[in-house]
Protein backbone atom coordinates (compact mmCIF):
# COMPACT_ATOMS: atom_id res chain seq x y z
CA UNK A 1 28.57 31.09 11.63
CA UNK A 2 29.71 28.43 8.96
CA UNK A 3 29.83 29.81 5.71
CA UNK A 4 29.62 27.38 2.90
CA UNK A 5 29.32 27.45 -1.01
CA UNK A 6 25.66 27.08 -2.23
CA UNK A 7 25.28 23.30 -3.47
CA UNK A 8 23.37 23.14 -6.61
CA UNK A 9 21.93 20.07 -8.50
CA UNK A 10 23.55 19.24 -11.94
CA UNK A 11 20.72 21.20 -13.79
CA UNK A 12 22.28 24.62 -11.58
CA UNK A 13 18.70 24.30 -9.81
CA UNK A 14 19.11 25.10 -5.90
CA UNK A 15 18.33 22.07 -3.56
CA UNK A 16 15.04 20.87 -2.54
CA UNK A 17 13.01 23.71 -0.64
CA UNK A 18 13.57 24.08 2.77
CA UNK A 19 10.64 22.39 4.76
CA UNK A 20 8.55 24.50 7.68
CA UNK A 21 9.31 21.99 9.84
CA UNK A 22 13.30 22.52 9.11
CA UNK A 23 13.13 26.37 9.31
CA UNK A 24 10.86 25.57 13.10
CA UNK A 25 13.69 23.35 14.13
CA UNK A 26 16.26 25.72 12.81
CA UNK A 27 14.66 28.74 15.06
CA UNK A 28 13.86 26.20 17.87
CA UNK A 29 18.25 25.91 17.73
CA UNK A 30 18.46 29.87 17.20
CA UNK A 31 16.51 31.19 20.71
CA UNK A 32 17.84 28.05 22.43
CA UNK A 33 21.81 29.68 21.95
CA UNK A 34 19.47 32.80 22.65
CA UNK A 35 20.06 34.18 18.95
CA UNK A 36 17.25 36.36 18.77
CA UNK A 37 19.02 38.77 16.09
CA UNK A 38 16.94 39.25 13.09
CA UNK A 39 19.68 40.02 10.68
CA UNK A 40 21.57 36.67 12.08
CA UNK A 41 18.04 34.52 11.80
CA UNK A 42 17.21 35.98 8.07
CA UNK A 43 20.70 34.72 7.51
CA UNK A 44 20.88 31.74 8.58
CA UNK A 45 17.40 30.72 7.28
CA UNK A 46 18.68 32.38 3.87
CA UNK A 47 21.36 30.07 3.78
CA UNK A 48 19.83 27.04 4.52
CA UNK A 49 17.08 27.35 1.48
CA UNK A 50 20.40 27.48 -1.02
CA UNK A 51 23.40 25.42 0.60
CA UNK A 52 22.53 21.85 1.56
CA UNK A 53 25.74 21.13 3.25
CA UNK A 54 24.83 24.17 5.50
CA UNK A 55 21.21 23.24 5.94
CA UNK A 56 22.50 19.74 7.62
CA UNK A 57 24.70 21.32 9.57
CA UNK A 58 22.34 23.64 11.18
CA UNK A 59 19.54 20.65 11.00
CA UNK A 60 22.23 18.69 13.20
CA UNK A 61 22.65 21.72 15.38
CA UNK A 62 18.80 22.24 15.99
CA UNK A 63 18.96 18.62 17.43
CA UNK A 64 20.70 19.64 20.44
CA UNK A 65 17.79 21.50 21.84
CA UNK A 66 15.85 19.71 24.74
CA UNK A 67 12.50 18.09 23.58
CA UNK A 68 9.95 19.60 26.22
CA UNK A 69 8.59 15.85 28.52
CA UNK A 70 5.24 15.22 28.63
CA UNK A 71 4.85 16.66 31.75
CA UNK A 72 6.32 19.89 30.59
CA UNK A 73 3.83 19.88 28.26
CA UNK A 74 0.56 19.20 30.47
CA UNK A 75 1.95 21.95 32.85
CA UNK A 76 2.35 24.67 29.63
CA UNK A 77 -1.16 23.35 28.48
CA UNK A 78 -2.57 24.69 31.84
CA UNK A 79 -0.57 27.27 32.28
CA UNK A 80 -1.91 28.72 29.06
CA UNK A 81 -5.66 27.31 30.00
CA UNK A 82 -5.68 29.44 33.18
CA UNK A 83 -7.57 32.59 33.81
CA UNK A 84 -4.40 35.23 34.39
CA UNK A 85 -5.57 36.69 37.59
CA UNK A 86 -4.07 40.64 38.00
């Protein structure tokens, strides 16, 4: 894991709060490398709300996993639509 120095603006206020949609991405990345830890998640996640330099890193990171296709999609939507037969 890259450890960096928490960045702080010039009034010693943290960076801009972490959005959802960065800490989805972020575990999107996590359980596609199949991290599934929750000490190494909360730490990760913990780390990205202070230290901007470690929040683009990971950001860059989470880009790497595979956007589902729009057939992927359809085939989840009736997957999940379906009566589960036992």
């Amino acid at each position: 894991m890259v450890q960096c120095s928490p960045l702080v603006a010039a009034s010693g206020q943290p960076t801009a709060p972490m959005t959802a949609d960065d800490e989805t991405a972020m575990r999107a990345w996590l359980a596609h490398i199949e991290e599934h830890g929750p000490a190494v998640i909360a730490e990760v996640l913990d780390q990205c709300r202070t230290d901007a330099d470690g929040r683009k890193y990971y950001l860059r990171r989470a880009e790497e996993v595979p956007r589902p296709s729009a057939d992927d999609r359809v085939v989840e939507s009736l997957r999940l639509a379906l009566p589960v037969k036992n």
